[in-house]
PDB file of N, CA and C in Angstrom:
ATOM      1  N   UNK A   1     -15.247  -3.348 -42.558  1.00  0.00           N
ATOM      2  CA  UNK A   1     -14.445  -3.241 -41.376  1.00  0.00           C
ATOM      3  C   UNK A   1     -13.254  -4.188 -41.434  1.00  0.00           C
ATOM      4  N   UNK A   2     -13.140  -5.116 -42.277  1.00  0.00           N
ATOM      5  CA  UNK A   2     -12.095  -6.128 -42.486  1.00  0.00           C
ATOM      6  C   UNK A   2     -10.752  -5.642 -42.706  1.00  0.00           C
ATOM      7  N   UNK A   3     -11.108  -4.352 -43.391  1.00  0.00           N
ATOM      8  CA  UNK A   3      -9.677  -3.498 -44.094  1.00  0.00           C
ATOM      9  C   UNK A   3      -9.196  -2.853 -42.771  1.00  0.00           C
ATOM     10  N   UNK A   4     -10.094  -2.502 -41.645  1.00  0.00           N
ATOM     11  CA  UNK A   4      -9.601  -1.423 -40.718  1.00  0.00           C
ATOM     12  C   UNK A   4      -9.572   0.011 -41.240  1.00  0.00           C
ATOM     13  N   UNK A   5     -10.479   0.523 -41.910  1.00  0.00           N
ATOM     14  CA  UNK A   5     -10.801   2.180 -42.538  1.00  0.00           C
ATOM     15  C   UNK A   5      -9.998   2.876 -41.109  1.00  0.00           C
ATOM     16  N   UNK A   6     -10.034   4.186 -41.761  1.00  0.00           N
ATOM     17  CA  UNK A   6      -9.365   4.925 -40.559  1.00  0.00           C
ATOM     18  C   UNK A   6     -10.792   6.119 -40.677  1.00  0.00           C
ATOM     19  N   UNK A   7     -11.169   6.027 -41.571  1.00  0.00           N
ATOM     20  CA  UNK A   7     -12.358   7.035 -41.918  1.00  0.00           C
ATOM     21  C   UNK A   7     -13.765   6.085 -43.196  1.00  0.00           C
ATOM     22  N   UNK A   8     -14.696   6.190 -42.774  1.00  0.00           N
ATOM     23  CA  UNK A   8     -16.434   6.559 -42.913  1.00  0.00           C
ATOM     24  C   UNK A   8     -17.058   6.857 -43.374  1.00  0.00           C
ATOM     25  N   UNK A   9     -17.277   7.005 -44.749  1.00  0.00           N
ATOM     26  CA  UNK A   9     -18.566   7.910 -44.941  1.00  0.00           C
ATOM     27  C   UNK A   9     -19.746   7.443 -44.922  1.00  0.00           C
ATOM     28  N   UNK A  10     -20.672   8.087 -44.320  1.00  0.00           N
ATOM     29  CA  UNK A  10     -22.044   7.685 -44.357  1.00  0.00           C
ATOM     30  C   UNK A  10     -23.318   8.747 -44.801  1.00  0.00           C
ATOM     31  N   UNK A  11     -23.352   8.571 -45.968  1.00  0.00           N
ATOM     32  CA  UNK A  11     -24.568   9.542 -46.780  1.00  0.00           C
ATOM     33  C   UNK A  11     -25.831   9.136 -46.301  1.00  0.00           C
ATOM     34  N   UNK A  12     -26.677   9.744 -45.417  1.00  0.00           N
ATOM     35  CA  UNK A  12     -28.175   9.444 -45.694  1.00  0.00           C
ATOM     36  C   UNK A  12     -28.251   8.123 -45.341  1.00  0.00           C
ATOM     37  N   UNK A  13     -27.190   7.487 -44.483  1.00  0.00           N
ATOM     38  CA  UNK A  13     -27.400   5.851 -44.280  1.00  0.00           C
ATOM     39  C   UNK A  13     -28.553   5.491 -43.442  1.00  0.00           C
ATOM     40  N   UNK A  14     -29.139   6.408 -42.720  1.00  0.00           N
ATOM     41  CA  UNK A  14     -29.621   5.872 -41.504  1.00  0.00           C
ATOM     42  C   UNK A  14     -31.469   6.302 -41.839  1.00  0.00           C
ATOM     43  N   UNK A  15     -31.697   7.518 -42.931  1.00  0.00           N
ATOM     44  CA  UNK A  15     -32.548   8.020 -43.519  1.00  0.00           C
ATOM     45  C   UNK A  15     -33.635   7.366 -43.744  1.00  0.00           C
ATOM     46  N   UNK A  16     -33.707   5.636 -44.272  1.00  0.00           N
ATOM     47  CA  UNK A  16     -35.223   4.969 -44.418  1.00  0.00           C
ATOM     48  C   UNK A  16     -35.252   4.047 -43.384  1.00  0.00           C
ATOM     49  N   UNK A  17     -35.144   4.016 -42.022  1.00  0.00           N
ATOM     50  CA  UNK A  17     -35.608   3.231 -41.273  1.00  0.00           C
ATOM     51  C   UNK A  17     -36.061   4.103 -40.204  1.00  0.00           C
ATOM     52  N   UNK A  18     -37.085   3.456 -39.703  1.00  0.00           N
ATOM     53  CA  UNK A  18     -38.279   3.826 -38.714  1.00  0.00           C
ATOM     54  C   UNK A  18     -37.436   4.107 -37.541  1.00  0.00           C
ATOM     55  N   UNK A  19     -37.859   5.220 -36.644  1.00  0.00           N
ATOM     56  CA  UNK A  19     -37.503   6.099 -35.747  1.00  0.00           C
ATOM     57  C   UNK A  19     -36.715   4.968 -34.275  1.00  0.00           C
ATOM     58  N   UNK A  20     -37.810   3.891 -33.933  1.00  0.00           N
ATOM     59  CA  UNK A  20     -36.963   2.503 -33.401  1.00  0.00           C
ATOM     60  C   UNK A  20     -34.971   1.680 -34.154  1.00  0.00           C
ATOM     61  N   UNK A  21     -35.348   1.742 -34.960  1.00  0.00           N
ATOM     62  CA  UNK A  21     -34.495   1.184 -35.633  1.00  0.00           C
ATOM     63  C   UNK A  21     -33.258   2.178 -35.686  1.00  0.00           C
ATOM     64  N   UNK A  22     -33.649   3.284 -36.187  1.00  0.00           N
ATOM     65  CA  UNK A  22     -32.348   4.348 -36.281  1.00  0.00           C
ATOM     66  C   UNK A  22     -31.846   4.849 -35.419  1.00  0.00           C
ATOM     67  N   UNK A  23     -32.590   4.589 -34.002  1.00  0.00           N
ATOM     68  CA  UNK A  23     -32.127   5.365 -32.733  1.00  0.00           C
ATOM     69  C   UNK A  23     -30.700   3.698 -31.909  1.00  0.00           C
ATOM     70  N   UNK A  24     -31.299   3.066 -32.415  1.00  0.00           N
ATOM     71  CA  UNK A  24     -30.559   1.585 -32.402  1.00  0.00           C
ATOM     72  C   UNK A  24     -29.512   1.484 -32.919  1.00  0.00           C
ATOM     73  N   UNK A  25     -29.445   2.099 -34.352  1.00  0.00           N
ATOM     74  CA  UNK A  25     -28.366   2.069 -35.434  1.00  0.00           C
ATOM     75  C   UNK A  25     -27.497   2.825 -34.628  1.00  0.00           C
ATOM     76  N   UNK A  26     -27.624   4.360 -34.638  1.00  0.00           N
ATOM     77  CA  UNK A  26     -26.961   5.160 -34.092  1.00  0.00           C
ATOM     78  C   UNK A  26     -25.925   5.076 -32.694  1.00  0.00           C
ATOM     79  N   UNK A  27     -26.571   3.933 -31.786  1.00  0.00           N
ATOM     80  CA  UNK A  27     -25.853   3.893 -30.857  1.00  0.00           C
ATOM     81  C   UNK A  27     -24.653   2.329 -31.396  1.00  0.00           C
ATOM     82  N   UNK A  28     -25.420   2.231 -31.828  1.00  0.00           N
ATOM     83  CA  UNK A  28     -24.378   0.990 -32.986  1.00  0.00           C
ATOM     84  C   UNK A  28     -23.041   1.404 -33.422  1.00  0.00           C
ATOM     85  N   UNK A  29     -23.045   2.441 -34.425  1.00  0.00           N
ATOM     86  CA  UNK A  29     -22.329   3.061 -34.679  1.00  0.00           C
ATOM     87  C   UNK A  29     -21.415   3.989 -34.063  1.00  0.00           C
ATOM     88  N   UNK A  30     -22.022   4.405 -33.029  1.00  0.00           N
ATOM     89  CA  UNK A  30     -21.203   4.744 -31.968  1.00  0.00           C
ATOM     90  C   UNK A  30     -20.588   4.074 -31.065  1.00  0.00           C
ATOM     91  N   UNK A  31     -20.836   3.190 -30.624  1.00  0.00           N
ATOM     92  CA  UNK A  31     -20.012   1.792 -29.966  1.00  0.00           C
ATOM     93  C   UNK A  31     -19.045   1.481 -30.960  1.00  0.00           C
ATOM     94  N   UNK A  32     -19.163   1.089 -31.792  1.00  0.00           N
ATOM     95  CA  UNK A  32     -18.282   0.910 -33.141  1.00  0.00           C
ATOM     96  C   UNK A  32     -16.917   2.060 -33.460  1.00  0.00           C
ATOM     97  N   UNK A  33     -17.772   3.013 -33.576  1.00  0.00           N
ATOM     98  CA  UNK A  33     -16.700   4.684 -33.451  1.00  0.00           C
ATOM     99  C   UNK A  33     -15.537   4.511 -32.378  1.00  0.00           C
ATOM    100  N   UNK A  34     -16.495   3.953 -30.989  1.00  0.00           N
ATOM    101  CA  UNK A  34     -15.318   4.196 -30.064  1.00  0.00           C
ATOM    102  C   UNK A  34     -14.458   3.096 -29.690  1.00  0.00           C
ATOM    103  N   UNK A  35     -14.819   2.075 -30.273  1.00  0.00           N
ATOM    104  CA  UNK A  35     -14.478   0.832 -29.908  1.00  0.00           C
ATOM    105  C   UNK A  35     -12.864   0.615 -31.396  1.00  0.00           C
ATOM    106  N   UNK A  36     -13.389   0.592 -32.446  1.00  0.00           N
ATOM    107  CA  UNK A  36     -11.833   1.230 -33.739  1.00  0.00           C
ATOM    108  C   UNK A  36     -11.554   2.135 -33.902  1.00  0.00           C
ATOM    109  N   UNK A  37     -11.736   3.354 -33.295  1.00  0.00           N
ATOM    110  CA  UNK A  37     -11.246   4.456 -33.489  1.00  0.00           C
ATOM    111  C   UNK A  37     -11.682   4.940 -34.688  1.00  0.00           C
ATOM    112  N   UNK A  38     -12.203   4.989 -35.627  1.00  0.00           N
ATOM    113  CA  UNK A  38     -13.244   5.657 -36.929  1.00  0.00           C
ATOM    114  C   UNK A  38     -13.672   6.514 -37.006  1.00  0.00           C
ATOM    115  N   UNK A  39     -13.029   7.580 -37.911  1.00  0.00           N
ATOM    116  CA  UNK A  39     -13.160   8.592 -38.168  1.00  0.00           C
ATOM    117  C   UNK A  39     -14.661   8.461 -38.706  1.00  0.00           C
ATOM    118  N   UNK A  40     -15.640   9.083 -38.606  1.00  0.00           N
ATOM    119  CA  UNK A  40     -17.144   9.015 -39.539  1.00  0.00           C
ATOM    120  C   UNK A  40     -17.188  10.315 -40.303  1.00  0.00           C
ATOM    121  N   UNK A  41     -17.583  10.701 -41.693  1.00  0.00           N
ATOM    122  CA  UNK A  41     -18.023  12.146 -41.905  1.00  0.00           C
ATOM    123  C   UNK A  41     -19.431  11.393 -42.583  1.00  0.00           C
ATOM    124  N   UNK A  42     -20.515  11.852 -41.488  1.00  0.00           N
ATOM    125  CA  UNK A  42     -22.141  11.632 -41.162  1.00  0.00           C
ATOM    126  C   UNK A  42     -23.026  12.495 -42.094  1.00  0.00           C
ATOM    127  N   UNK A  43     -23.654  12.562 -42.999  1.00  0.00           N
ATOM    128  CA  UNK A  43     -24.087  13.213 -44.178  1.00  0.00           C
ATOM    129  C   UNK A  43     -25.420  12.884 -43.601  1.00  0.00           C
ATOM    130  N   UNK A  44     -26.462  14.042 -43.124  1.00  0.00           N
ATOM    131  CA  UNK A  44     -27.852  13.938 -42.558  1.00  0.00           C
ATOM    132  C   UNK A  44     -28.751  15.294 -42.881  1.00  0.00           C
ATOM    133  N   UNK A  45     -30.102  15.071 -43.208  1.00  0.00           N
ATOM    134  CA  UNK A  45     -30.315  16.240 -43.087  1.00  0.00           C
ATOM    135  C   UNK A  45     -31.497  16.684 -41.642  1.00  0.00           C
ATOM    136  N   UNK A  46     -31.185  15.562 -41.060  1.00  0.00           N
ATOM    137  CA  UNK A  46     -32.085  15.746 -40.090  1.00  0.00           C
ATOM    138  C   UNK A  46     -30.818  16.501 -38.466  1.00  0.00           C
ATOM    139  N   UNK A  47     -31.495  17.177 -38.075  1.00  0.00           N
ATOM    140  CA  UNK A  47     -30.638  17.844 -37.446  1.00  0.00           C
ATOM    141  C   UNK A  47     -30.410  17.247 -36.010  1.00  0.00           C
ATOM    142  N   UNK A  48     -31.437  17.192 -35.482  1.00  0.00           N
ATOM    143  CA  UNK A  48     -31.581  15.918 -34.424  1.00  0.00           C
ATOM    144  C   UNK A  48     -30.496  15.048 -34.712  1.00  0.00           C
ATOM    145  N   UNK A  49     -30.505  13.961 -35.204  1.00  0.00           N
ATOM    146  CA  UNK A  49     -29.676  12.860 -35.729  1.00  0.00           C
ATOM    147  C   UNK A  49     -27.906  13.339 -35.767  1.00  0.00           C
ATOM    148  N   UNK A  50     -27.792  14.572 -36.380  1.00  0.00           N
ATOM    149  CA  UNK A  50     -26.734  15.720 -36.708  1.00  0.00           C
ATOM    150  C   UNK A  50     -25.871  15.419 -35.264  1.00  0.00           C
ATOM    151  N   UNK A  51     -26.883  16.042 -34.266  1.00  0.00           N
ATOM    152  CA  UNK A  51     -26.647  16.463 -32.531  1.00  0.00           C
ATOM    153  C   UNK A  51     -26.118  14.843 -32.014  1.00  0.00           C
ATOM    154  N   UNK A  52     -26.866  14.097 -32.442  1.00  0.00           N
ATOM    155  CA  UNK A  52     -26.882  13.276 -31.337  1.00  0.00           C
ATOM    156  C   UNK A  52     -25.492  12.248 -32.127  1.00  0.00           C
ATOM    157  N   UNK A  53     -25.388  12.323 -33.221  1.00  0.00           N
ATOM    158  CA  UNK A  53     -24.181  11.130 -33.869  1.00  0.00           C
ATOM    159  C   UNK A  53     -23.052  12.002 -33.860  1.00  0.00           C
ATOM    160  N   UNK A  54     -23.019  13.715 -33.232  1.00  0.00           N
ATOM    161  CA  UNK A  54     -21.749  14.519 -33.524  1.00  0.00           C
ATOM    162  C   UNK A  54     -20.770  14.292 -32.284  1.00  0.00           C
ATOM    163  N   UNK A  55     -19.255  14.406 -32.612  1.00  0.00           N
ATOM    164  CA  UNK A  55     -18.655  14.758 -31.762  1.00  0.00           C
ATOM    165  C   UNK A  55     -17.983  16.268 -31.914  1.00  0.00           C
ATOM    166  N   UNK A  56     -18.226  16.825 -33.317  1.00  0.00           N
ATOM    167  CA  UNK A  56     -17.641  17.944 -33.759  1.00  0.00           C
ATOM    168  C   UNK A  56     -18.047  18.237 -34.975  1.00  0.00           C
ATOM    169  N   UNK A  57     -19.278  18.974 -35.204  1.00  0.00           N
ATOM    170  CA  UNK A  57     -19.393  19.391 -36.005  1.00  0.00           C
ATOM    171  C   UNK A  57     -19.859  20.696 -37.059  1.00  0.00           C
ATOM    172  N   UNK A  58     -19.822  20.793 -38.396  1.00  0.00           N
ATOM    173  CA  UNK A  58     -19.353  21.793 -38.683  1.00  0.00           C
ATOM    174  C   UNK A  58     -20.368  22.322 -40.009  1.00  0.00           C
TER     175      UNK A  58
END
């Protein structure tokens, strides 16, 4: 975050931590999203996770 990215990628980042922890992460990252403006492209295969970290997706 030091550089100021304008864009994100996150492969499978959120994938090995326990259902507590990732529901934590997620709103993390979303505070974060809206707070620098950060583009994310969110790589998941859980679809749940998909819904809830999307603002548009495809």
């Amino acid at each position: 975050m030091v550089n100021k990215p304008r864009l994100l990628l996150l492969d499978e980042s959120l994938s090995a931590l326990d259902y507590k922890l990732r529901k934590q992460m997620q709103n993390e990252l979303k505070a974060l999203q809206r707070k620098l403006g950060i583009t994310f492209v969110f790589v998941t295969h859980d679809q749940e996770e998909a819904l809830t970290m999307s603002i548009v997706s495809w």
